[in-house]
C-alpha atoms as a PDB file:
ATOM      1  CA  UNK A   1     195.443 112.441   9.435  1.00  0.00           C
ATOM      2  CA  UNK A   2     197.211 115.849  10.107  1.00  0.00           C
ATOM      3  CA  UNK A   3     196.044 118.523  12.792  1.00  0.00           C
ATOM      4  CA  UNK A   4     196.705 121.679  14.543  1.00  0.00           C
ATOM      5  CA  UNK A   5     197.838 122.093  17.879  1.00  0.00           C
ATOM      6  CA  UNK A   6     198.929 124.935  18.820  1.00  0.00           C
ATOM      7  CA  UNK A   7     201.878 125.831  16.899  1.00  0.00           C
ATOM      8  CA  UNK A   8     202.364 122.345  15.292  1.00  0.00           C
ATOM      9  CA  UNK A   9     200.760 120.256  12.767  1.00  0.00           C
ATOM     10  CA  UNK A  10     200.933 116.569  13.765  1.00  0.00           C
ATOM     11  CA  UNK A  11     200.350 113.548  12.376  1.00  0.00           C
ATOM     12  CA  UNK A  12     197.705 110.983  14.305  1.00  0.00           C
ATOM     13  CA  UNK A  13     199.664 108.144  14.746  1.00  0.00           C
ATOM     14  CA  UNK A  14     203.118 109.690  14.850  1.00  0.00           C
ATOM     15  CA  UNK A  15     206.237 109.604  17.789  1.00  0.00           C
ATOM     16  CA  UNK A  16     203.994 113.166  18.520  1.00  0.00           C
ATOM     17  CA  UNK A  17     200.361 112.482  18.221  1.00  0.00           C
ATOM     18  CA  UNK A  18     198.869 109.312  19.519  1.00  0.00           C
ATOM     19  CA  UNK A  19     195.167 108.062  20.838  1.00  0.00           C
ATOM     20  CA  UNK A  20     193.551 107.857  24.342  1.00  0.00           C
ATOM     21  CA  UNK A  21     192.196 104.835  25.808  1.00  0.00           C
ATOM     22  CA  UNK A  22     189.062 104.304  26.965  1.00  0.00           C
ATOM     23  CA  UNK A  23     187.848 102.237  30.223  1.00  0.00           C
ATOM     24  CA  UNK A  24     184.018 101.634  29.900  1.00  0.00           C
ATOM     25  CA  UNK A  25     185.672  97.755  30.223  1.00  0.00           C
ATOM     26  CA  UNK A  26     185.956  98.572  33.811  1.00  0.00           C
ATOM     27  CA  UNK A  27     183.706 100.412  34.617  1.00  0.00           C
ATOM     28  CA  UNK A  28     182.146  99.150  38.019  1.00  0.00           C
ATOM     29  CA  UNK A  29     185.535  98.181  38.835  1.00  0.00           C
ATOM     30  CA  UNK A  30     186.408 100.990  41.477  1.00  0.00           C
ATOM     31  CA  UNK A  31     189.891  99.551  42.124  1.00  0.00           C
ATOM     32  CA  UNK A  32     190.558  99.152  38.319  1.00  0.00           C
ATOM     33  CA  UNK A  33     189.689 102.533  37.886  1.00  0.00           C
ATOM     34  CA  UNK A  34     191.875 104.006  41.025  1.00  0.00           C
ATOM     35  CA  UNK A  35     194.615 102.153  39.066  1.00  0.00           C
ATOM     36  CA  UNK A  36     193.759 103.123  35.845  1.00  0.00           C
ATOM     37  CA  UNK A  37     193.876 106.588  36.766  1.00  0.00           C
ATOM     38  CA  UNK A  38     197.260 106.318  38.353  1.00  0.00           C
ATOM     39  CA  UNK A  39     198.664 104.834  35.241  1.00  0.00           C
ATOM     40  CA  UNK A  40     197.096 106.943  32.918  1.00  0.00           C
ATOM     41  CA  UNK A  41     196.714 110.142  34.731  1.00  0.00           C
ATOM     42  CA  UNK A  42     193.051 110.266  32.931  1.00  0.00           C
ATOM     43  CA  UNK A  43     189.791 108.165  32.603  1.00  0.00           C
ATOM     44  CA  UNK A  44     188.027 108.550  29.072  1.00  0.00           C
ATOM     45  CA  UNK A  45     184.519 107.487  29.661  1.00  0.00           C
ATOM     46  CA  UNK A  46     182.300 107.075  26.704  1.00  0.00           C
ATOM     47  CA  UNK A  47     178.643 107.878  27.628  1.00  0.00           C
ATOM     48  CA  UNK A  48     179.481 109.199  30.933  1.00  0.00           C
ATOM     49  CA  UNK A  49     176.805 111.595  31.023  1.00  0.00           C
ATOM     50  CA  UNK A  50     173.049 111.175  29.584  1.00  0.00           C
ATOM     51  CA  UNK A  51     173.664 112.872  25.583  1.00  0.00           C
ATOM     52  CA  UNK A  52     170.313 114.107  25.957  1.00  0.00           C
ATOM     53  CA  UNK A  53     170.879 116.410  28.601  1.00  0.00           C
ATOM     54  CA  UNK A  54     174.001 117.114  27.366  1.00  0.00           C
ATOM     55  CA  UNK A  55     172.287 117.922  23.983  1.00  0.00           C
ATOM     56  CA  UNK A  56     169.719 119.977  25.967  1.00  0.00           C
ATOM     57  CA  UNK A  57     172.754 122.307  27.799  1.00  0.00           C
ATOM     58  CA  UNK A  58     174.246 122.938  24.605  1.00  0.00           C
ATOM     59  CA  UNK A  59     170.698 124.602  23.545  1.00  0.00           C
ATOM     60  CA  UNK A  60     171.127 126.873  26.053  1.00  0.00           C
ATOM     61  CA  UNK A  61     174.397 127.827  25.676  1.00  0.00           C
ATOM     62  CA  UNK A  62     173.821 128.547  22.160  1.00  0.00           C
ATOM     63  CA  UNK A  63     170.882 130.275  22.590  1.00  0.00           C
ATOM     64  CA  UNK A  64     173.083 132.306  24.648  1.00  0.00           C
ATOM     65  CA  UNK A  65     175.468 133.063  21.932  1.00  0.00           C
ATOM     66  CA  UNK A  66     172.739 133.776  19.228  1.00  0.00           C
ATOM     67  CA  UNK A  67     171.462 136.663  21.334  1.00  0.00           C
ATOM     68  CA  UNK A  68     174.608 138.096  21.971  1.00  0.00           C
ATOM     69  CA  UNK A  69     175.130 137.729  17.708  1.00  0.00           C
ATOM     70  CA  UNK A  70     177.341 135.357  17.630  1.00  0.00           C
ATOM     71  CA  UNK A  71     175.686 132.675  16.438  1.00  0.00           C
ATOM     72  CA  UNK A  72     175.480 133.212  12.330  1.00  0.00           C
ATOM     73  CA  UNK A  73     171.410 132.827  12.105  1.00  0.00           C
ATOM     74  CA  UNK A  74     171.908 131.905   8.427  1.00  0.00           C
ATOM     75  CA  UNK A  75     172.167 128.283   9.337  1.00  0.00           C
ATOM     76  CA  UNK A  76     170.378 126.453  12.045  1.00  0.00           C
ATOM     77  CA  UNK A  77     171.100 126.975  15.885  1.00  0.00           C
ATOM     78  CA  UNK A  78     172.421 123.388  16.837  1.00  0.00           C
ATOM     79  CA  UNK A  79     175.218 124.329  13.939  1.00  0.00           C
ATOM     80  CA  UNK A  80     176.635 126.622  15.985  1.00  0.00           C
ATOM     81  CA  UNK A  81     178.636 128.272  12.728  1.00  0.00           C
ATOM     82  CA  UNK A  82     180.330 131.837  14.108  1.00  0.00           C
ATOM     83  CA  UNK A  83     179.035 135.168  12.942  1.00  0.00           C
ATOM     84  CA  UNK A  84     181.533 136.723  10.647  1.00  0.00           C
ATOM     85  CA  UNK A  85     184.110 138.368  12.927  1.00  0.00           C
ATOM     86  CA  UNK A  86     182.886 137.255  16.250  1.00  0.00           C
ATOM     87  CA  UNK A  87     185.344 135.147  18.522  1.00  0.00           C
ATOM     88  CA  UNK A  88     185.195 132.310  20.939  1.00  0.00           C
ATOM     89  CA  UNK A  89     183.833 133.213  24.280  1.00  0.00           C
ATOM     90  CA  UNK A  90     184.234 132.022  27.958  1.00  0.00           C
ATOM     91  CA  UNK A  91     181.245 131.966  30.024  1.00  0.00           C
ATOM     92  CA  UNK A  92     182.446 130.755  33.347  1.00  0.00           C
ATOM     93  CA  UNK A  93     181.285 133.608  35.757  1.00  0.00           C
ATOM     94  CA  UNK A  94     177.788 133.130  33.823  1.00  0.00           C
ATOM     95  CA  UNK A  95     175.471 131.709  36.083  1.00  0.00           C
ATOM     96  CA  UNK A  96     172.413 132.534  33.836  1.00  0.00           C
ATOM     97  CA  UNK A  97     173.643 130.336  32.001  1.00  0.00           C
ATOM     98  CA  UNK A  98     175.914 127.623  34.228  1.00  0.00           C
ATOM     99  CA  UNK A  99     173.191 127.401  36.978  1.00  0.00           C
ATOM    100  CA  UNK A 100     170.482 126.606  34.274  1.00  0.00           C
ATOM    101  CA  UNK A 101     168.658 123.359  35.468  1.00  0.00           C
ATOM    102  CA  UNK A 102     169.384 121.961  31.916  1.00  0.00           C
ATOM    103  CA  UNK A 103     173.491 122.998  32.685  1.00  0.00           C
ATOM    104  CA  UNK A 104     173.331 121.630  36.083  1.00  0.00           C
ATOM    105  CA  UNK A 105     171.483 118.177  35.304  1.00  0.00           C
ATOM    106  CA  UNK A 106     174.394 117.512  32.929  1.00  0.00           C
ATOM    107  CA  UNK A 107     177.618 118.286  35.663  1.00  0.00           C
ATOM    108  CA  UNK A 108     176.123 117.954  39.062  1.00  0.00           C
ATOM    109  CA  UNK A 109     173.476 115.079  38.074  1.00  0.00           C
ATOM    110  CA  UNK A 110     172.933 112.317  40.619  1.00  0.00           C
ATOM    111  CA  UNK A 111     174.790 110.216  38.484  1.00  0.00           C
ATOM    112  CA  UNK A 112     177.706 112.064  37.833  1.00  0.00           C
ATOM    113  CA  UNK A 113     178.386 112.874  41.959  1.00  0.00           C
ATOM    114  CA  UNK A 114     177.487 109.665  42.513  1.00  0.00           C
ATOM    115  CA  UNK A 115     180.767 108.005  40.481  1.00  0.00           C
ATOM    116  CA  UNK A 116     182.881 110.331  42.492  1.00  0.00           C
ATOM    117  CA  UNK A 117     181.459 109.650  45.766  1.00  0.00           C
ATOM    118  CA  UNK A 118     182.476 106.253  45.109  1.00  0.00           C
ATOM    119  CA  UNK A 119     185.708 107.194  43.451  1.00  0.00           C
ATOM    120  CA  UNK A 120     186.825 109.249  46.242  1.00  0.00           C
ATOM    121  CA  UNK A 121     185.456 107.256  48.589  1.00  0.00           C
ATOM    122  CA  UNK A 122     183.981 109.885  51.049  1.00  0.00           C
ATOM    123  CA  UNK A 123     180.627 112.349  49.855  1.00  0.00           C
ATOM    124  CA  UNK A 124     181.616 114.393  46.998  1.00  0.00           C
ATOM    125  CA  UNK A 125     181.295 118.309  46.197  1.00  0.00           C
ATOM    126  CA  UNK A 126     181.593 120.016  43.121  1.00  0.00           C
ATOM    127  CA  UNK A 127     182.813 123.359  43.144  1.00  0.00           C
ATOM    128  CA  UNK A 128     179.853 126.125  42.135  1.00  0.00           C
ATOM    129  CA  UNK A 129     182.159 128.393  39.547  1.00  0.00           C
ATOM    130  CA  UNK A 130     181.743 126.620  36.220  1.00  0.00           C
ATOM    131  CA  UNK A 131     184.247 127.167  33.793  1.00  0.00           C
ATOM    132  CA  UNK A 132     182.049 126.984  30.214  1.00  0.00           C
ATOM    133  CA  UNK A 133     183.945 128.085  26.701  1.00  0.00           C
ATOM    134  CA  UNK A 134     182.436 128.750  22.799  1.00  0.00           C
ATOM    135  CA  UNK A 135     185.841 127.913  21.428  1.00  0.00           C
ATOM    136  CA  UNK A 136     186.120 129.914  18.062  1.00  0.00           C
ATOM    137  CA  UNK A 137     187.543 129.238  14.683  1.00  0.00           C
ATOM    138  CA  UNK A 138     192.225 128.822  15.202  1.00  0.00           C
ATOM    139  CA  UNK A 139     191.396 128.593  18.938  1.00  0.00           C
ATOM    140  CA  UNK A 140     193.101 126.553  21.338  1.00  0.00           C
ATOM    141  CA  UNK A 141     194.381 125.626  25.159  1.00  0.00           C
ATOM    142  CA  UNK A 142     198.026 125.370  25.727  1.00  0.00           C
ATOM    143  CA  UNK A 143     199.556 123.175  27.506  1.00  0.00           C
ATOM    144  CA  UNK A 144     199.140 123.430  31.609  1.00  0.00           C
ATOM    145  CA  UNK A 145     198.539 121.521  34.658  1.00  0.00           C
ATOM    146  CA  UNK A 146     195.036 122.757  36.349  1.00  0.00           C
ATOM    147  CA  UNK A 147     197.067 122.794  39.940  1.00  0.00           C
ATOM    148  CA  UNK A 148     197.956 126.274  38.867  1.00  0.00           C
ATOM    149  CA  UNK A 149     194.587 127.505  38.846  1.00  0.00           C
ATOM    150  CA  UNK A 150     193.090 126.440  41.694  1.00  0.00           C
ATOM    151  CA  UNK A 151     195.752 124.605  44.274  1.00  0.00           C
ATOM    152  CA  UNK A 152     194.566 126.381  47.525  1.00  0.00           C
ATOM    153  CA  UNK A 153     192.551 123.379  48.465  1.00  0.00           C
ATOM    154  CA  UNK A 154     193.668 119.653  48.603  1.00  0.00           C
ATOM    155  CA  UNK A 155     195.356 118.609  45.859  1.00  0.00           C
ATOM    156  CA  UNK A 156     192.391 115.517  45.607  1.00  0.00           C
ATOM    157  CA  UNK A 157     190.882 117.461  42.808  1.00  0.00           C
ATOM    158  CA  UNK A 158     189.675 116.531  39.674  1.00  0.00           C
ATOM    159  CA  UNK A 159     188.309 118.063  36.668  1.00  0.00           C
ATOM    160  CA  UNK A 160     185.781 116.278  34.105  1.00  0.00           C
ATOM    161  CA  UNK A 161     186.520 117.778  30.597  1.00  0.00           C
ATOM    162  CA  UNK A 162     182.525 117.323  29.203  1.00  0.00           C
ATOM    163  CA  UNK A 163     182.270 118.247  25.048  1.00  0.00           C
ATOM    164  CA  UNK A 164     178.763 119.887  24.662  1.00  0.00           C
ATOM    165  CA  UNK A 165     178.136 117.768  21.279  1.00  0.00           C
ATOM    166  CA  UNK A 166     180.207 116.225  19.184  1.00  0.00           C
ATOM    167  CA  UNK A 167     183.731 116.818  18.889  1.00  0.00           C
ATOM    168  CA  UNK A 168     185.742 115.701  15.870  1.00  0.00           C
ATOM    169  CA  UNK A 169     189.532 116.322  15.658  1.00  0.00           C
ATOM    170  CA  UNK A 170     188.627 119.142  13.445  1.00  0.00           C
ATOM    171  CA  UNK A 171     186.946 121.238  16.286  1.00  0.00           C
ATOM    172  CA  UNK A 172     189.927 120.857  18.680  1.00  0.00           C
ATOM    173  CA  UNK A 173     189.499 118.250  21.244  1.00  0.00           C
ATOM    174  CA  UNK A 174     191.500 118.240  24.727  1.00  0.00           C
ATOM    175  CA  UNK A 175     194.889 116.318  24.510  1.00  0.00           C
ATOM    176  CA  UNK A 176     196.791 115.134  27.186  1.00  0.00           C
ATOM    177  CA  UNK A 177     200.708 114.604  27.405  1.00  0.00           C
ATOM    178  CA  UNK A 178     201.405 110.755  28.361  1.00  0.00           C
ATOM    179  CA  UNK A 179     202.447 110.624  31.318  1.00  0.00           C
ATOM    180  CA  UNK A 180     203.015 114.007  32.301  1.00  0.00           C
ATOM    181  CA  UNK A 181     201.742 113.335  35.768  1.00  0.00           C
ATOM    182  CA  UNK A 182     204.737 111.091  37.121  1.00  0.00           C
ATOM    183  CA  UNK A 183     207.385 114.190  35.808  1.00  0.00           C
ATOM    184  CA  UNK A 184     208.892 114.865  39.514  1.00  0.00           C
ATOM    185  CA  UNK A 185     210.615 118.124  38.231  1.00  0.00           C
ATOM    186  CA  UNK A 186     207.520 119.814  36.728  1.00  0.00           C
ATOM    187  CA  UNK A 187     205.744 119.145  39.666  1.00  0.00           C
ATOM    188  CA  UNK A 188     207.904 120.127  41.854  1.00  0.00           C
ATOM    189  CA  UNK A 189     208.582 123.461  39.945  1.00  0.00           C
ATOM    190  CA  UNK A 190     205.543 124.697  37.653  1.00  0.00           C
ATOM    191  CA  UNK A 191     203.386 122.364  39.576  1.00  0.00           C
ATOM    192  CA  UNK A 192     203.888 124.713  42.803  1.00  0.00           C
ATOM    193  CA  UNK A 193     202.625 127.953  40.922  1.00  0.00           C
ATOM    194  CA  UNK A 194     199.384 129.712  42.122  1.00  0.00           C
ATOM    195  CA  UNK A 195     199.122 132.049  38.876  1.00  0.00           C
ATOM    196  CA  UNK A 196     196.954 135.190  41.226  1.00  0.00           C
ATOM    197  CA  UNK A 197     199.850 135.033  44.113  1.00  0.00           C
ATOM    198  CA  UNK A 198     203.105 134.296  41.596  1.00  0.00           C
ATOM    199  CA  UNK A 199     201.534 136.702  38.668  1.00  0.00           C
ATOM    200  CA  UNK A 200     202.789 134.195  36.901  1.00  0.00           C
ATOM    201  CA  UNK A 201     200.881 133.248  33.391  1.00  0.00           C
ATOM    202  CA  UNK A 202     199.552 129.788  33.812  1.00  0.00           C
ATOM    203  CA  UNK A 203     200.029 127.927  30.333  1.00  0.00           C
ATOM    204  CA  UNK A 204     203.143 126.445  30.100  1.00  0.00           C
ATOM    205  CA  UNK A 205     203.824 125.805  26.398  1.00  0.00           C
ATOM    206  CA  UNK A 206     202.225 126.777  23.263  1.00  0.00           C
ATOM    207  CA  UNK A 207     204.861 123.906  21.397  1.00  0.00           C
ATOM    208  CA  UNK A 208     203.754 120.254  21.534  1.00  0.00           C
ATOM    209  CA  UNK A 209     206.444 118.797  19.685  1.00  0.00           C
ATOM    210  CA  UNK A 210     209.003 120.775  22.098  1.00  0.00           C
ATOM    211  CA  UNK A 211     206.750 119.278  25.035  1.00  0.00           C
ATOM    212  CA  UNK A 212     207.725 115.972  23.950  1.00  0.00           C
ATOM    213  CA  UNK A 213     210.683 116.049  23.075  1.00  0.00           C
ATOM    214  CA  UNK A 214     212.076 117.305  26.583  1.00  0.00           C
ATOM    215  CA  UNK A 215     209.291 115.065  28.450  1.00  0.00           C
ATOM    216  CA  UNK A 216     208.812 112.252  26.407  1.00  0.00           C
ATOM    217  CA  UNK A 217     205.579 110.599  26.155  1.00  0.00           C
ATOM    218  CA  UNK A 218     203.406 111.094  23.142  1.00  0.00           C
ATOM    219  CA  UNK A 219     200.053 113.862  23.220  1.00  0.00           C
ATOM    220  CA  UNK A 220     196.699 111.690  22.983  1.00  0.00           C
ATOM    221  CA  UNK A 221     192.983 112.703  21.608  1.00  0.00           C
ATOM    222  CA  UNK A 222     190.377 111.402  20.201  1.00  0.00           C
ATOM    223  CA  UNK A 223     187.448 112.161  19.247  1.00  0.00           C
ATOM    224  CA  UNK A 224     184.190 112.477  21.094  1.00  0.00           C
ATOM    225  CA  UNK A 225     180.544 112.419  20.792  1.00  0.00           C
ATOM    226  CA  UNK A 226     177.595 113.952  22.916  1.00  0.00           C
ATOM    227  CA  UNK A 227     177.940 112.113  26.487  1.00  0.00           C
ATOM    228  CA  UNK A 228     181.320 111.039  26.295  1.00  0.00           C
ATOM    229  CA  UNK A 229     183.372 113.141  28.972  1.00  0.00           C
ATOM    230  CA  UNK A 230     186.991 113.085  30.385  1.00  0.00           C
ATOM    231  CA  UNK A 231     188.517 113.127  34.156  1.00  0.00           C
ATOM    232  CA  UNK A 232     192.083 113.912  35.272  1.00  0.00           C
ATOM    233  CA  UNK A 233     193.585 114.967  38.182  1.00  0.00           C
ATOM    234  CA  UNK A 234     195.575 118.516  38.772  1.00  0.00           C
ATOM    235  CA  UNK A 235     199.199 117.215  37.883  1.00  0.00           C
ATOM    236  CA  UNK A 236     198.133 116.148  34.022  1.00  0.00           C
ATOM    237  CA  UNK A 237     199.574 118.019  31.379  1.00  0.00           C
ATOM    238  CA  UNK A 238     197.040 118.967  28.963  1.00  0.00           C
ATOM    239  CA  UNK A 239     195.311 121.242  26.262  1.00  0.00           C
ATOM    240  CA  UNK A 240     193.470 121.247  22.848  1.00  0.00           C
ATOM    241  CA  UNK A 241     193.896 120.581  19.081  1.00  0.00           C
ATOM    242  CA  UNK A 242     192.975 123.879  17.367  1.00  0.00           C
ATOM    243  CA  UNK A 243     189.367 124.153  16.208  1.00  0.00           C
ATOM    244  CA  UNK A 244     189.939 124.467  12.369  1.00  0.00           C
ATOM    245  CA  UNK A 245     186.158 124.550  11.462  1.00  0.00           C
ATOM    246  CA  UNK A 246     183.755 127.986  11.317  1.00  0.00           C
ATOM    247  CA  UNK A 247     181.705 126.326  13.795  1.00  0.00           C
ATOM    248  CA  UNK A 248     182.230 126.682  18.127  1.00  0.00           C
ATOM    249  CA  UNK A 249     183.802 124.088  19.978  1.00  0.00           C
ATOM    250  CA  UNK A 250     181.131 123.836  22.939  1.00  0.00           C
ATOM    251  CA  UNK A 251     182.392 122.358  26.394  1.00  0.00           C
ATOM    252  CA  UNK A 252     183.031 122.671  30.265  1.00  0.00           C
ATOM    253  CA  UNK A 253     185.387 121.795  32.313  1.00  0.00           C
ATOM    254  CA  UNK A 254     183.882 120.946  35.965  1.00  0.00           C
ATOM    255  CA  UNK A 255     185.754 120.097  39.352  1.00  0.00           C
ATOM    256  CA  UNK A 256     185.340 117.594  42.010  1.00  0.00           C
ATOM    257  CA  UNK A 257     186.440 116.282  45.518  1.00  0.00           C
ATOM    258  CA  UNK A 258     185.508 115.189  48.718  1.00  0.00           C
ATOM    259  CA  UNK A 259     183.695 116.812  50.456  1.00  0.00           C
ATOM    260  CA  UNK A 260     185.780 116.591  54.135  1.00  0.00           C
ATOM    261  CA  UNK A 261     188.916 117.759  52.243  1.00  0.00           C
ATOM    262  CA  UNK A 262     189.686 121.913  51.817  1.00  0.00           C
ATOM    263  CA  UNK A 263     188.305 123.370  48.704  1.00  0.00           C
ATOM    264  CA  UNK A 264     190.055 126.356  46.861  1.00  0.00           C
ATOM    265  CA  UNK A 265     187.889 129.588  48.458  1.00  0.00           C
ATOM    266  CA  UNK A 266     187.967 131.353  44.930  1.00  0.00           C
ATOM    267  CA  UNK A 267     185.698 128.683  43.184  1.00  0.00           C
ATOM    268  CA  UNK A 268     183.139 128.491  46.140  1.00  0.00           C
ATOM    269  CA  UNK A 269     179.896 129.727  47.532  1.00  0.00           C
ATOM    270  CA  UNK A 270     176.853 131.453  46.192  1.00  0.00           C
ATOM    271  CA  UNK A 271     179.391 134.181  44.464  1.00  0.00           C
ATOM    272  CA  UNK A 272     182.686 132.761  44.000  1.00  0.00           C
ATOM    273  CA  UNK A 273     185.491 135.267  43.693  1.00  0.00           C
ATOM    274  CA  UNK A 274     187.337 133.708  41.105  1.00  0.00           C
ATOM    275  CA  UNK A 275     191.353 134.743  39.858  1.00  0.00           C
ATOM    276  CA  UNK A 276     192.485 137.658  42.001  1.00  0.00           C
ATOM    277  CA  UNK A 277     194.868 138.497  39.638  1.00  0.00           C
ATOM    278  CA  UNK A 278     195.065 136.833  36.215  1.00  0.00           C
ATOM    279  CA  UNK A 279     193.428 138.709  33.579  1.00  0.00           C
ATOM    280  CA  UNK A 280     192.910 141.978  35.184  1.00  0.00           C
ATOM    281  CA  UNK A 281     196.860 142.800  35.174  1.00  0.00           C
ATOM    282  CA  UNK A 282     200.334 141.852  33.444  1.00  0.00           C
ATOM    283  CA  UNK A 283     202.045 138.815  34.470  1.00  0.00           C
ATOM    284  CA  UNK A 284     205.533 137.235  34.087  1.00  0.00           C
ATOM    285  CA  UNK A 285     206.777 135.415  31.202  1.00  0.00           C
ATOM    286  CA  UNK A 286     206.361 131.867  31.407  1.00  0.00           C
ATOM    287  CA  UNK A 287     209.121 131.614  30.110  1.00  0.00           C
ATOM    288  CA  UNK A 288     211.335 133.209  32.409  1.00  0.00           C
ATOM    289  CA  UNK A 289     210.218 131.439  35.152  1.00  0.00           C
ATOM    290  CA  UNK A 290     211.217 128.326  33.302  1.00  0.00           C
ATOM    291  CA  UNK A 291     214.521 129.019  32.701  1.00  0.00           C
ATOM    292  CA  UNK A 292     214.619 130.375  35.978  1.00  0.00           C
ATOM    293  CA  UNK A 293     213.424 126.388  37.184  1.00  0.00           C
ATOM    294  CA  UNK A 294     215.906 124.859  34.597  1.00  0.00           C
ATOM    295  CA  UNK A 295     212.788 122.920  32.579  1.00  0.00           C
END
């Protein structure tokens, strides 16, 4: 099977284009999954939150959408097909609609701090900015490392990627870049950006197949159904397939750590501040700073 990402089309299967693994086999095993996740650089869990709250959150996000007109109201709601012209949206400053209770019993359920209280070992927090997308029709994340974004805390961070229904390849599913979080150079270069103090842009390639071939490793997906979610830490490389279909991609990308560690002061509090200085004015070429860094 062929897809899009980014500026590619790959082949599932290929030297490019591979599958994730899942670990529901250990789950209960903290120590396998410590070790899983240092292999990996990612645990796919299938089921890892309850699908019908998950199928309840994605009501209200649509419902959302549909009353700003862009949900086309030809077809029904759960659909989610895009009105003619209107484009993906990112909802992360929403509260009205990321501090719903149906929102909130999906990414900060007992269950879901529980795991990384155990995880981590120590009491777990979640930070209170939410970052929620409507990914529209040719849309797509490049590739980046989330350390960019939000490294002013400890580096003991971790972000759940949670599809809001079902996500076939078609719809653009995240990828991640095998073992992208053991490349010393990267993280010792890009992986030392803050994008609002370096006005820097914070995606570092558009190009899988270039990705690979200077990194090695192979980009992995899969695809996902209603509870299924994914957790990584800040140094793995990763972004999306493109969502091909006339229907939204629907999903959220959440943060956790302990709770005794710093936390990054623009994603906390009542009203977090959020990016200082990315999207509000011109930044530098990612790719000058990469030459610049020789990678």
């Amino acid at each position: 099977m062929k897809v899009q990402m980014g500026v590619r089309e790959l082949e599932l299967g290929s030297q490019y284009l591979g599958e994730l693994r899942d670990c529901n086999a250990i789950m209960g095993n903290l120590d396998a999954l410590r070790q899983r996740m240092a292999e990996d650089g990612y645990l796919l869990i299938r089921r890892f939150h309850d699908p019908e709250r998950v199928k309840a959150a994605r009501r209200v996000l649509l419902e959302n959408l549909a009353a700003n007109g862009q949900i086309d109201t030809r077809y029904p709601l759960d659909e989610g097909v895009i009105a003619e012209g209107a484009r993906g949206a990112f909802l992360g400053g929403a509260k009205a609609v990321t501090h719903t209770p149906e929102f909130l019993a999906v990414v900060e359920s007992p269950e879901v701090m529980q795991f990384f209280t155990d995880f981590l070992g120590a009491p777990a927090i979640t930070f209170n900015y939410k970052w929620l997308r409507a990914v529209g029709k040719n849309e797509f994340t490049g590739a980046h490392y989330d350390i960019v974004y939000m490294g002013r805390g400890t580096t003991n961070l971790y972000t759940v990627w949670t599809p809001l229904g079902d996500v076939p390849l078609e719809k653009g599913p995240l990828a991640i870049l095998e073992g992208s979080h053991r490349l010393e150079k990267l993280k010792e270069t890009y992986g030392r950006v803050d994008v609002d103090r370096d006005r820097l842009e914070g995606w570092f390639s558009n190009d899988p197949v270039e990705m690979v071939d200077k990194f090695g490793g192979r980009w992995l997906t899969t695809e996902f159904e209603a509870g299924d979610a994914i957790i990584f830490g800040m140094f793995t490389m990763h972004g999306s397939l493109n969502n091909v279909t006339n229907t939204y991609r629907l999903s959220c990308d959440t943060r956790y750590q302990r709770a005794d560690e710093p936390a990054d002061e623009r994603w906390i509090g009542e009203n977090p501040k959020g990016h200082e200085v990315l999207g509000k004015e011109a930044l530098e070429s990612i790719q000058e700073a990469r030459k610049r860094w020789g990678v």
